[in-house]
Protein backbone atom coordinates (compact mmCIF):
# COMPACT_ATOMS: atom_id res chain seq x y z
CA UNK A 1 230.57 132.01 27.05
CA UNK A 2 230.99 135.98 26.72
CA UNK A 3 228.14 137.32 29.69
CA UNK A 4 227.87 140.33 26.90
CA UNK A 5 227.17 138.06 23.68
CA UNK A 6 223.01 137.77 24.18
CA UNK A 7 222.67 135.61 20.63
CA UNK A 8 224.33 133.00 22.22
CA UNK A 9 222.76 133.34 25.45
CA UNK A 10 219.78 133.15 23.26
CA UNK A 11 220.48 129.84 21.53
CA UNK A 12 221.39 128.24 24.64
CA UNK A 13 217.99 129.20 26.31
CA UNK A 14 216.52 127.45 23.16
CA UNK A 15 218.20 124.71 23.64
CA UNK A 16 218.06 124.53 27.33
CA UNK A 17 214.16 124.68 26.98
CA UNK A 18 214.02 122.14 24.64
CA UNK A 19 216.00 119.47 26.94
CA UNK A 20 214.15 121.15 29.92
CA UNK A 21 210.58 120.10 28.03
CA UNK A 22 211.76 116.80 26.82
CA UNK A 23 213.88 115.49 29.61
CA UNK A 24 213.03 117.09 32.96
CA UNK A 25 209.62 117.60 32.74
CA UNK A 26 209.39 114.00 32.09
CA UNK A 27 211.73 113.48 34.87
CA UNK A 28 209.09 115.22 37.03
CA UNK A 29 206.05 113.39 35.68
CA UNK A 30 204.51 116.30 34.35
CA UNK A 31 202.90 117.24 30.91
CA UNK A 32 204.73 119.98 29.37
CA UNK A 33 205.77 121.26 25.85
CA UNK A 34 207.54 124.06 24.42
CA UNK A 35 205.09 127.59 23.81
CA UNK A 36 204.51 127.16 19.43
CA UNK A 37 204.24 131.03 19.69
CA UNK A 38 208.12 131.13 20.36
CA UNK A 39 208.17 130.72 16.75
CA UNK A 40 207.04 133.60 16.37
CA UNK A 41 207.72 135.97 19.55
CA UNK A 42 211.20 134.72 20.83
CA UNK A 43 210.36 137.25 24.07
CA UNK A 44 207.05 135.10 25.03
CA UNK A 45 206.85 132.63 27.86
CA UNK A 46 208.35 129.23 27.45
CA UNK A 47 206.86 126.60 28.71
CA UNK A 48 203.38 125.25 28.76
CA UNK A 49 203.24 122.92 31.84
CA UNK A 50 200.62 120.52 32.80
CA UNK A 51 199.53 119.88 36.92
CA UNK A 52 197.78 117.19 38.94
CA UNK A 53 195.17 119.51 39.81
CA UNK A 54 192.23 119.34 42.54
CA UNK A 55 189.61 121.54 42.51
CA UNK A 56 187.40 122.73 45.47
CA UNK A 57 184.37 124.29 44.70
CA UNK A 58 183.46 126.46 47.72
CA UNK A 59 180.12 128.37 47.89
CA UNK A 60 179.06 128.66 51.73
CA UNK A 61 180.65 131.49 53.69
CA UNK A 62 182.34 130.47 57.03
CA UNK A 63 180.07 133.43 58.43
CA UNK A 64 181.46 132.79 61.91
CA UNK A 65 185.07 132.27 60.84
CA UNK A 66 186.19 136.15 62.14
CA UNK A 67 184.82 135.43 65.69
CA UNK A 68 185.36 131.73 65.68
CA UNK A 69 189.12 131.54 64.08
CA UNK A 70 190.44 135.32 63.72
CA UNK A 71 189.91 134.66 59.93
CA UNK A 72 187.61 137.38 57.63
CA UNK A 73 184.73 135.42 56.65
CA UNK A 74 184.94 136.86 52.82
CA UNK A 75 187.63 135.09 52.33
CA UNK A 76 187.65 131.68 54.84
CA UNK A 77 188.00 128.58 53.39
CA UNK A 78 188.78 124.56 54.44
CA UNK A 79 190.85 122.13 53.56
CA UNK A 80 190.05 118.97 55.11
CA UNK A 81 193.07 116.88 56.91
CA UNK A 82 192.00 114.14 55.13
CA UNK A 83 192.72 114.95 51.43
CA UNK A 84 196.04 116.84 52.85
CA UNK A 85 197.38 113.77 54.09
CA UNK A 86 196.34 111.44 50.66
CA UNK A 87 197.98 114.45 48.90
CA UNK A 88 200.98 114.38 50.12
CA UNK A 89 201.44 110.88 50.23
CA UNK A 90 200.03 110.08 46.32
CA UNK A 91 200.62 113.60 44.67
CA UNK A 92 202.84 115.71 46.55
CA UNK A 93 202.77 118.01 43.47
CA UNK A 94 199.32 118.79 42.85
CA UNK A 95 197.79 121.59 42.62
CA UNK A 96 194.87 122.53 44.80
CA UNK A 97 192.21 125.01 42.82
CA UNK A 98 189.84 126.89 45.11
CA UNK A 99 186.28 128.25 43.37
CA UNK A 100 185.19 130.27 45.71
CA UNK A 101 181.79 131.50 44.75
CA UNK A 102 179.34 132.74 47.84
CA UNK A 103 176.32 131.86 46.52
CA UNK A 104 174.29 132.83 49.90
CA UNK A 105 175.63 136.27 51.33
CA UNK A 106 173.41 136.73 54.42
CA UNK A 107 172.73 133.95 57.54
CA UNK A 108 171.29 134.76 60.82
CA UNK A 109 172.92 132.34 63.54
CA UNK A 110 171.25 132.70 66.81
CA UNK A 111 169.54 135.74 66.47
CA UNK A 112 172.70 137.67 64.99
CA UNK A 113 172.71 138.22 61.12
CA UNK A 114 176.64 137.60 59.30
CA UNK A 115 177.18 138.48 55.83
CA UNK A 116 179.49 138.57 53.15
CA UNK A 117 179.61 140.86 49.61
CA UNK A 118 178.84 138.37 46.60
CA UNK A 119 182.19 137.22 45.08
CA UNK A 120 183.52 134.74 42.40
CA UNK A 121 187.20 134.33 43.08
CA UNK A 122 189.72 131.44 41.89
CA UNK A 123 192.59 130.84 43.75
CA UNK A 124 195.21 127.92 43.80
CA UNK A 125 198.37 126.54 46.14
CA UNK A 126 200.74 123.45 45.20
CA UNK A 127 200.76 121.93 48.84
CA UNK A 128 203.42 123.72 50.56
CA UNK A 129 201.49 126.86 49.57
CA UNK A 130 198.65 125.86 51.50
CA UNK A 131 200.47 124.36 54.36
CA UNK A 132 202.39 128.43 54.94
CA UNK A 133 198.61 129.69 54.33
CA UNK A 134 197.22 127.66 57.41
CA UNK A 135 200.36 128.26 59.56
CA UNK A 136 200.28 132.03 58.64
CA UNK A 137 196.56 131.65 59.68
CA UNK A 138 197.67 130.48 63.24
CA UNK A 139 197.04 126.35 62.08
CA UNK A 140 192.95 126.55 62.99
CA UNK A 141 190.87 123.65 62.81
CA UNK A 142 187.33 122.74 62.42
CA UNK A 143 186.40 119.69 64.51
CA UNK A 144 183.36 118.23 62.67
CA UNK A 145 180.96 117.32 65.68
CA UNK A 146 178.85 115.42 63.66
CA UNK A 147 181.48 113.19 61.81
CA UNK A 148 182.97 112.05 65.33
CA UNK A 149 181.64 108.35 64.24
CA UNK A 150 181.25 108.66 60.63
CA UNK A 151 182.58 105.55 58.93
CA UNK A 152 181.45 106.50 55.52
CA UNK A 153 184.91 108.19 54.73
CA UNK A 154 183.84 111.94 55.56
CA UNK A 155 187.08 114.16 56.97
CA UNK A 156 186.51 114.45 60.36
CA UNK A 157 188.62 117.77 60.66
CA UNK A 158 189.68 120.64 58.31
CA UNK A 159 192.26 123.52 58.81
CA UNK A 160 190.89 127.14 57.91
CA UNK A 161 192.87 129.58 56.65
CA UNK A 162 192.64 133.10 54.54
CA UNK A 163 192.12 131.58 50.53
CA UNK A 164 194.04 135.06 49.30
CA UNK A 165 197.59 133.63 50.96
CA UNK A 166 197.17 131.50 47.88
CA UNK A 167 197.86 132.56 44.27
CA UNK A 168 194.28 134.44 42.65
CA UNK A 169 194.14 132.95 39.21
C-alpha cells in the first residue's frame, strides 16, 4: 500500500479495529468493543476495553513511611504479598486501582506529631506496573508483627512503595 495514500490507511485501521475488537480482544479474555462515536468523529479513540480490576481503598497515612522506608508519607501505600502472588497466578492482567483518600491527616507516635495535607487521589498499575513501582522504591516491606500466627488468612507482609509511580486516573 502507497505510505502517502491516508484513505486507505484509513480503511485498513477500520478494519484492523474491527478484527482487533472481535478477535483479539477475545483472544485476550477481555471485554472490549469498538468507540460508537467513531461514527461520528473518525479522529476519536478506538477502543473501549474492559479490565479485571481490584480496587484498594486506602485512607490511613503510613505517617512513618519517610523515616521508616525512605518513602514520602503523602503518597505511601501497600500492597500485600499475598494478593500479589494470587494475582499473578489467577489474573496476571488485572488491574490494581488505588483510592487513596487520607481521611486522618495528623498522628502523634511517641510523643512526635506526623502529618499529611488532605488528599483524594486515584491511581492504578496492571501488575508489572506495580512490581517497577516497589523495585524503584528499593523493594521495602512491612513485616506485620501481629499477623506472625494469624491463621485467619490476613497477609502477613506487604511491599511499600510511592502510589504516584503508578498511572493517576
Amino acid at each position: 500500500m502507497n505510505t502517502e495514500n491516508k484513505l486507505a490507511w484509513c480503511e485498513q485501521g477500520e478494519h484492523d479495529e474491527a478484527v482487533f475488537a472481535v478477535g483479539r480482544l477475545f483472544q485476550l479474555n477481555l471485554a472490549g468493543h469498538i468507540n460508537p462515536e467513531k461514527l461520528t468523529n473518525k479522529y476519536t479513540h478506538d477502543l473501549f476495553v474492559q479490565f479485571k480490576s481490584d480496587l484498594k481503598t486506602v485512607r490511613t497515612p503510613l505517617f512513618k513511611s519517610q523515616e521508616l522506608y525512605g518513602i514520602d508519607p503523602q503518597y505511601a501505600v501497600t500492597f500485600n504479598l499475598k494478593d500479589g502472588e494470587r494475582y499473578a497466578k489467577l489474573y496476571p492482567n488485572i488491574v490494581v486501582i488505588f483510592d487513596v483518600k487520607w481521611e486522618q491527616t495528623r498522628m502523634e507516635i511517641g510523643g512526635q506529631v506526623y502529618q499529611v495535607k488532605p488528599m483524594h487521589e486515584t491511581y492504578a498499575g496492571f501488575l508489572n506496573d506495580i512490581r517497577r513501582a516497589i523495585m524503584k522504591g528499593g523493594n521495602k516491606k512491612i513485616e506485620y508483627a501481629r499477623r506472625v500466627d494469624d491463621v485467619s488468612g490476613n497477609a502477613k507482609a506487604s511491599w511499600v512503595f510511592d502510589v504516584r509511580r503508578l498511572q493517576k486516573l
